[in-house]
PDB file of N, CA and C in Angstrom:
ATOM      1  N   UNK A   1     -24.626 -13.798   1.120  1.00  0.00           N
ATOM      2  CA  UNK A   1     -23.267 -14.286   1.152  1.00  0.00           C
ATOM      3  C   UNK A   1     -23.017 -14.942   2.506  1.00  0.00           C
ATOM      4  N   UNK A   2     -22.352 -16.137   2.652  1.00  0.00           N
ATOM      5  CA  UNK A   2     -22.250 -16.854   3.412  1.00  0.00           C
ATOM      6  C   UNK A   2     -20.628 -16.774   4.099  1.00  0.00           C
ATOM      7  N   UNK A   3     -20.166 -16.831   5.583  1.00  0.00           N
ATOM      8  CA  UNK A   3     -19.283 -16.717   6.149  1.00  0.00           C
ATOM      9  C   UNK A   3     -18.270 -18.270   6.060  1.00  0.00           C
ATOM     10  N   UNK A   4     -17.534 -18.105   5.167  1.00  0.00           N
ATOM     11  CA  UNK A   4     -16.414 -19.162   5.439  1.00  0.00           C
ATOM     12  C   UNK A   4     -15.385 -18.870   6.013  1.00  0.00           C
ATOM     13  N   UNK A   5     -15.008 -19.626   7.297  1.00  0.00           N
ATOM     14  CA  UNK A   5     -13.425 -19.148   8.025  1.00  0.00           C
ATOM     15  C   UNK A   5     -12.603 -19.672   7.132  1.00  0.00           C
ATOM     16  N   UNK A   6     -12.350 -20.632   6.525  1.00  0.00           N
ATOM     17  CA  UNK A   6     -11.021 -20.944   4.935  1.00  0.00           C
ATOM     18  C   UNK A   6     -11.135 -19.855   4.619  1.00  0.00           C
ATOM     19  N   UNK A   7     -11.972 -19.286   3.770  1.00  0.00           N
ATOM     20  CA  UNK A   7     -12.014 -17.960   2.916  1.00  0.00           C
ATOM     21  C   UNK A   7     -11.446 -16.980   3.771  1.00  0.00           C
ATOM     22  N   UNK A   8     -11.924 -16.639   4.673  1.00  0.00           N
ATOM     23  CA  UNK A   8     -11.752 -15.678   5.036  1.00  0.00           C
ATOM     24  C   UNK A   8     -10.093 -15.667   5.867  1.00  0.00           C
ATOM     25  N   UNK A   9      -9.812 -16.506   6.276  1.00  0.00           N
ATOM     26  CA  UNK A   9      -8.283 -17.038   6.352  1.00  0.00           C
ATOM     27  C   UNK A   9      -7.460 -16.759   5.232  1.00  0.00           C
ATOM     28  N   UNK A  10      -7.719 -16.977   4.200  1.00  0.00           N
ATOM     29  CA  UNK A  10      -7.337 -17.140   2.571  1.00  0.00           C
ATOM     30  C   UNK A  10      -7.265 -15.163   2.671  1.00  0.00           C
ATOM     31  N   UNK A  11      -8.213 -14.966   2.487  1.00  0.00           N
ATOM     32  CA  UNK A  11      -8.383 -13.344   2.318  1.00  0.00           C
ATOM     33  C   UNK A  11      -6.964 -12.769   3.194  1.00  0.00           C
ATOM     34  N   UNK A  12      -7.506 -12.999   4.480  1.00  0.00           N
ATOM     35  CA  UNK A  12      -6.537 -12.413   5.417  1.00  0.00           C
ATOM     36  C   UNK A  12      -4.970 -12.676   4.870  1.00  0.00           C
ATOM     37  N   UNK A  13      -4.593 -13.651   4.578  1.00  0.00           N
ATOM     38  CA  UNK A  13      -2.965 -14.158   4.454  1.00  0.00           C
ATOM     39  C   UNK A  13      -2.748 -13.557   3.157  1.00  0.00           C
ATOM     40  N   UNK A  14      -3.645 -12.965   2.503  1.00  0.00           N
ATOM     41  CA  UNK A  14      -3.556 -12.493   0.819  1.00  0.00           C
ATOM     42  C   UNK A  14      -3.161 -11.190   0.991  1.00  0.00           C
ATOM     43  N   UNK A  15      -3.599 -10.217   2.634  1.00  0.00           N
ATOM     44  CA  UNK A  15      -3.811  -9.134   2.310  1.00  0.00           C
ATOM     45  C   UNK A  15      -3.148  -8.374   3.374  1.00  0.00           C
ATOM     46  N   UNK A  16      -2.000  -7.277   3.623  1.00  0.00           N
ATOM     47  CA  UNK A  16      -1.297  -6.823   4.429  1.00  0.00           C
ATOM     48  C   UNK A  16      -2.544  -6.330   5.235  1.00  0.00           C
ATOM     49  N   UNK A  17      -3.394  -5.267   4.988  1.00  0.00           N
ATOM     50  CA  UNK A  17      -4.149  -4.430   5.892  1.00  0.00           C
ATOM     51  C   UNK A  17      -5.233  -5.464   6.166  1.00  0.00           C
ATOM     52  N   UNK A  18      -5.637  -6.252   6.069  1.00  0.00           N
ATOM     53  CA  UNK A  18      -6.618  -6.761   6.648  1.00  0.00           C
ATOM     54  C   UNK A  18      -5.562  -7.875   7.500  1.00  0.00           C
ATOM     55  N   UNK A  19      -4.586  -7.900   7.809  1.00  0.00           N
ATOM     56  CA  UNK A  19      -3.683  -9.090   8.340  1.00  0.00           C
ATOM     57  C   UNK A  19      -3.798  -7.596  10.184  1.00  0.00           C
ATOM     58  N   UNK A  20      -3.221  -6.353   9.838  1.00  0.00           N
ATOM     59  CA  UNK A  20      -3.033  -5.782  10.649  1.00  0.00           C
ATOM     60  C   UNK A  20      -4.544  -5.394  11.525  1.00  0.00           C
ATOM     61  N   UNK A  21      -5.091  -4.938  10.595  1.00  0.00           N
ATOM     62  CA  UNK A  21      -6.819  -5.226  11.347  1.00  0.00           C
ATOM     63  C   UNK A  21      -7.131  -6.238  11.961  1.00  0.00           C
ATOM     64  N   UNK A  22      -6.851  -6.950  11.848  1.00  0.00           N
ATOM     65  CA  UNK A  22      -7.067  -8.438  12.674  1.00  0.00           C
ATOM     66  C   UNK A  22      -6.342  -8.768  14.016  1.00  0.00           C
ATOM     67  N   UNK A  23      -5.126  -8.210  13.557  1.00  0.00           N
ATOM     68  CA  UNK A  23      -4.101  -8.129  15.117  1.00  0.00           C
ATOM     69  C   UNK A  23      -4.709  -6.649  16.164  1.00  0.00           C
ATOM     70  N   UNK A  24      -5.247  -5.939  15.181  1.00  0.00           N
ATOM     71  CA  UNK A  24      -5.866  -4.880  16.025  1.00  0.00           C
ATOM     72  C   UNK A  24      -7.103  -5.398  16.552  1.00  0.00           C
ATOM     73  N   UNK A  25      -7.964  -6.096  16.073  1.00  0.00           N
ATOM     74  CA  UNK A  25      -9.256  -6.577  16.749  1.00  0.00           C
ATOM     75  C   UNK A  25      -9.000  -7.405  17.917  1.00  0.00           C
ATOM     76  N   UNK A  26      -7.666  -7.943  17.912  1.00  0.00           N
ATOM     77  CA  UNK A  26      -7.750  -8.998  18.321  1.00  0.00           C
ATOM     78  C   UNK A  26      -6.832  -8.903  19.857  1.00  0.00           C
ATOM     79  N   UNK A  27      -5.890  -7.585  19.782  1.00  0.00           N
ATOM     80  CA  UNK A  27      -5.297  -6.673  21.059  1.00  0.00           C
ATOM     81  C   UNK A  27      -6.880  -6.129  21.741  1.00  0.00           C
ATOM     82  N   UNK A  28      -7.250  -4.923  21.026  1.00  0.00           N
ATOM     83  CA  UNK A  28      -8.164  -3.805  21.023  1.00  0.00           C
ATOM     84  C   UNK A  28      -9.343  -4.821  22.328  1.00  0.00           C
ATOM     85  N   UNK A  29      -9.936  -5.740  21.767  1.00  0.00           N
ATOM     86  CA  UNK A  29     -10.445  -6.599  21.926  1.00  0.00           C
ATOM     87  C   UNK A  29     -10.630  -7.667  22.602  1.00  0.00           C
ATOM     88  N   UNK A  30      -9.462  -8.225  22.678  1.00  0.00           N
ATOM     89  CA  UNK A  30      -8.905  -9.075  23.192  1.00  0.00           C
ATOM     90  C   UNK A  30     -10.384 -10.597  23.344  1.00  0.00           C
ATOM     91  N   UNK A  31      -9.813 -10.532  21.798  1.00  0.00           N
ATOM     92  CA  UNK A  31     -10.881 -11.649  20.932  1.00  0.00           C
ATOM     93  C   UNK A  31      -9.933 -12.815  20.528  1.00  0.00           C
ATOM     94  N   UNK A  32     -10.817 -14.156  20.639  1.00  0.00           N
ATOM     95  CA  UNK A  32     -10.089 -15.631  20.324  1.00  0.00           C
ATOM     96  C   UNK A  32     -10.339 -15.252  18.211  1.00  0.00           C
ATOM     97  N   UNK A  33      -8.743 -15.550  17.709  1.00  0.00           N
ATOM     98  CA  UNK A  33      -8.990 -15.417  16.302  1.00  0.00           C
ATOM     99  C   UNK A  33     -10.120 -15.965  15.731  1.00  0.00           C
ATOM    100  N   UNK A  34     -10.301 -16.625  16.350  1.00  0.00           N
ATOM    101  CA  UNK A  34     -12.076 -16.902  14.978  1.00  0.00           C
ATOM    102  C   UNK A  34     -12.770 -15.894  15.138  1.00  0.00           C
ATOM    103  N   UNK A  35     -13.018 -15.802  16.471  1.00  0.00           N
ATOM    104  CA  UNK A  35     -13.984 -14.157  16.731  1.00  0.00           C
ATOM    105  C   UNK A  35     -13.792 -13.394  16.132  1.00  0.00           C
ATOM    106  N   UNK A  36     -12.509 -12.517  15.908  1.00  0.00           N
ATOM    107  CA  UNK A  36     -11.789 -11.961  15.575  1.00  0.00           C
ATOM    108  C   UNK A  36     -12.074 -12.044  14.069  1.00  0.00           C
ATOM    109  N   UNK A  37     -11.410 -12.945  13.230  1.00  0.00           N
ATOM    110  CA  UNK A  37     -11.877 -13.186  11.783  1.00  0.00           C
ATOM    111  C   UNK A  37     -13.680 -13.031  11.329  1.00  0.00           C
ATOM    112  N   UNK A  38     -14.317 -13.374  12.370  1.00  0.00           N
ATOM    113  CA  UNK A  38     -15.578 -13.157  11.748  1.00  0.00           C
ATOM    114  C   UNK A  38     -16.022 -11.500  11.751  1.00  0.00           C
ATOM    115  N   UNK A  39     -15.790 -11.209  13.003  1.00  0.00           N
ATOM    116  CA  UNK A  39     -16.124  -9.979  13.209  1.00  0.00           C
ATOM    117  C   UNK A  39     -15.174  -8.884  11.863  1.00  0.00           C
ATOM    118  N   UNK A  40     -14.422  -8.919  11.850  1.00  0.00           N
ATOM    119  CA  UNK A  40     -13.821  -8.528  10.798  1.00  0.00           C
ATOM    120  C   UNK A  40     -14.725  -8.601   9.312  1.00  0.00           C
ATOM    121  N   UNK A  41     -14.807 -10.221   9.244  1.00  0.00           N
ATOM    122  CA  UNK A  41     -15.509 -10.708   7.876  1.00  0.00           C
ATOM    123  C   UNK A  41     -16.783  -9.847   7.930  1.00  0.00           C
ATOM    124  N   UNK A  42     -17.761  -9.676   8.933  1.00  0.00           N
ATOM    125  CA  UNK A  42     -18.952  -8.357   8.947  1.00  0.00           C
ATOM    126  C   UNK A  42     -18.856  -7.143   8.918  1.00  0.00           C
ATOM    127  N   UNK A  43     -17.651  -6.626   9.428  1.00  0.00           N
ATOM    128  CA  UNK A  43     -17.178  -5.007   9.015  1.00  0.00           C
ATOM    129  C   UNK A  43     -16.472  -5.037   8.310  1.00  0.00           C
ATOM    130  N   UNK A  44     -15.769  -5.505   7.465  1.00  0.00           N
ATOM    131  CA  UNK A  44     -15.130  -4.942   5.924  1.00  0.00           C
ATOM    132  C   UNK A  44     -15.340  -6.143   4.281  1.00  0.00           C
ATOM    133  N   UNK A  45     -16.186  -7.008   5.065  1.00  0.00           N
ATOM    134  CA  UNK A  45     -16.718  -7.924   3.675  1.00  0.00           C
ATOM    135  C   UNK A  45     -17.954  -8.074   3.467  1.00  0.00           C
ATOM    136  N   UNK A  46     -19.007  -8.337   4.480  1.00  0.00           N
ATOM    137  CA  UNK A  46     -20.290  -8.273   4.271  1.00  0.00           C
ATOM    138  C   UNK A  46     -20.729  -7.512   3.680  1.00  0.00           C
ATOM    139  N   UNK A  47     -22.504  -7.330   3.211  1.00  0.00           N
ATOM    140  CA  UNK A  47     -23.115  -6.342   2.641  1.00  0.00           C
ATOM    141  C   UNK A  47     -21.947  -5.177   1.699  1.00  0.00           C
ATOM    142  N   UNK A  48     -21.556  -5.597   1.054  1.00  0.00           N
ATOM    143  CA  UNK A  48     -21.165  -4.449   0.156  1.00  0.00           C
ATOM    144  C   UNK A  48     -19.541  -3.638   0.556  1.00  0.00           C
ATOM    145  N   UNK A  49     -19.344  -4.643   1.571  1.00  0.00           N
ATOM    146  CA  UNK A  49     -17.755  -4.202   2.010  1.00  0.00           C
ATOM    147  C   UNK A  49     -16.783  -4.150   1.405  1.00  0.00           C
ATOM    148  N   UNK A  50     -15.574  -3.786   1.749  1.00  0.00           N
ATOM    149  CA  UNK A  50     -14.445  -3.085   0.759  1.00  0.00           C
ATOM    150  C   UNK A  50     -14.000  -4.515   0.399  1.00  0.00           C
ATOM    151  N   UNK A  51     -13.893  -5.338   0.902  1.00  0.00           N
ATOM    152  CA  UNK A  51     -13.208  -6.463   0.313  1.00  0.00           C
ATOM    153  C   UNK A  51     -14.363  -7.355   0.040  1.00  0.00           C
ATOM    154  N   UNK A  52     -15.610  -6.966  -0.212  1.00  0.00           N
ATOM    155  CA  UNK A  52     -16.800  -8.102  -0.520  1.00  0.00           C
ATOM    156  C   UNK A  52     -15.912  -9.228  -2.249  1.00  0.00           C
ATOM    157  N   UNK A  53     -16.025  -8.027  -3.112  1.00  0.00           N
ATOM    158  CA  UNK A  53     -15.171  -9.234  -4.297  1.00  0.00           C
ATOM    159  C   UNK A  53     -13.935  -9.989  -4.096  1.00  0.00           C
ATOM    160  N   UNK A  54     -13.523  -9.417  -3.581  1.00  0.00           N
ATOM    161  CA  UNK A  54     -11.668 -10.797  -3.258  1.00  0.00           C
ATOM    162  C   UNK A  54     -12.492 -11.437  -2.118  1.00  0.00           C
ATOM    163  N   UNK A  55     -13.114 -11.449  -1.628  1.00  0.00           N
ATOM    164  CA  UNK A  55     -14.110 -12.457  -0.504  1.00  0.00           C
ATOM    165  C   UNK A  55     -14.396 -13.712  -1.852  1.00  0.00           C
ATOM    166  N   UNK A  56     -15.389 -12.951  -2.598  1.00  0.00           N
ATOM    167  CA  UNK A  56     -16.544 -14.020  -3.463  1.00  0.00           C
ATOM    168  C   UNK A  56     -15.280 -14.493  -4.746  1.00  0.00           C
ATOM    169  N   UNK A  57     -14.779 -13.910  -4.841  1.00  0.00           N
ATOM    170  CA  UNK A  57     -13.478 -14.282  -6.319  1.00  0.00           C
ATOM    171  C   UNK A  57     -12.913 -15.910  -5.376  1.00  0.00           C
ATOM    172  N   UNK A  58     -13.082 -15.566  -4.039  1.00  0.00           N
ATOM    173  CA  UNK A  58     -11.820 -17.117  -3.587  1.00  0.00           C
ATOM    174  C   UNK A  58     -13.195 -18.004  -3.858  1.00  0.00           C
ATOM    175  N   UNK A  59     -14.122 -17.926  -3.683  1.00  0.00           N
ATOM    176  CA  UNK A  59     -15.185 -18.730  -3.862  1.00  0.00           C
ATOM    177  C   UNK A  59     -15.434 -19.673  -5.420  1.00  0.00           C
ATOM    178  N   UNK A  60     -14.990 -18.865  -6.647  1.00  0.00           N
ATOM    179  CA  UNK A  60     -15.210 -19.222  -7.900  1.00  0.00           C
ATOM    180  C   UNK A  60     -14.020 -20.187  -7.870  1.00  0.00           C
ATOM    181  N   UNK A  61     -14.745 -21.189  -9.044  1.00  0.00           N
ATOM    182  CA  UNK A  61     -13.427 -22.639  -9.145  1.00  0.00           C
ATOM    183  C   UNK A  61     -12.347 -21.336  -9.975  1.00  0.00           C
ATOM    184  N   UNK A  62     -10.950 -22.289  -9.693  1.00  0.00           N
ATOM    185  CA  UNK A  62     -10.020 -21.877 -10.717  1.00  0.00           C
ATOM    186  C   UNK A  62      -9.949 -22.717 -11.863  1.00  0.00           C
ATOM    187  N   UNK A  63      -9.544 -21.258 -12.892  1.00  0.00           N
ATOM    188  CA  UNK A  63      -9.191 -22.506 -13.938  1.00  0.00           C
ATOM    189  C   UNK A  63      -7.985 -22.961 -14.631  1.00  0.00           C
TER     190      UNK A  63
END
């Protein structure tokens, strides 16, 4: 599975707790938001992560 910042932008604005995780990575951290969004996208979407399907679902055409 491949890292898209759209997608993963898309994800984030879809989803309250991953909106607040992100402001936490990004205090905690004190990470530029892309950083921030990717690093995120590897701890809760990659390999088998809690949000791996609403990741790959924005990926499929609509119909």
């Amino acid at each position: 599975m491949k890292y898209f910042k759209s997608q993963m932008k898309q994800l984030v604005k879809d989803n309250k707790e991953l909106q607040q995780s992100l402001k936490e990575l990004i205090n905690e951290h004190e990470l530029e938001k892309n950083f921030a969004l990717k690093a995120l996208y590897h701890s809760e979407v990659a390999d088998g992560g809690k949000y791996q399907a609403a990741y790959q679902a924005l990926d499929s055409p609509k119909g």
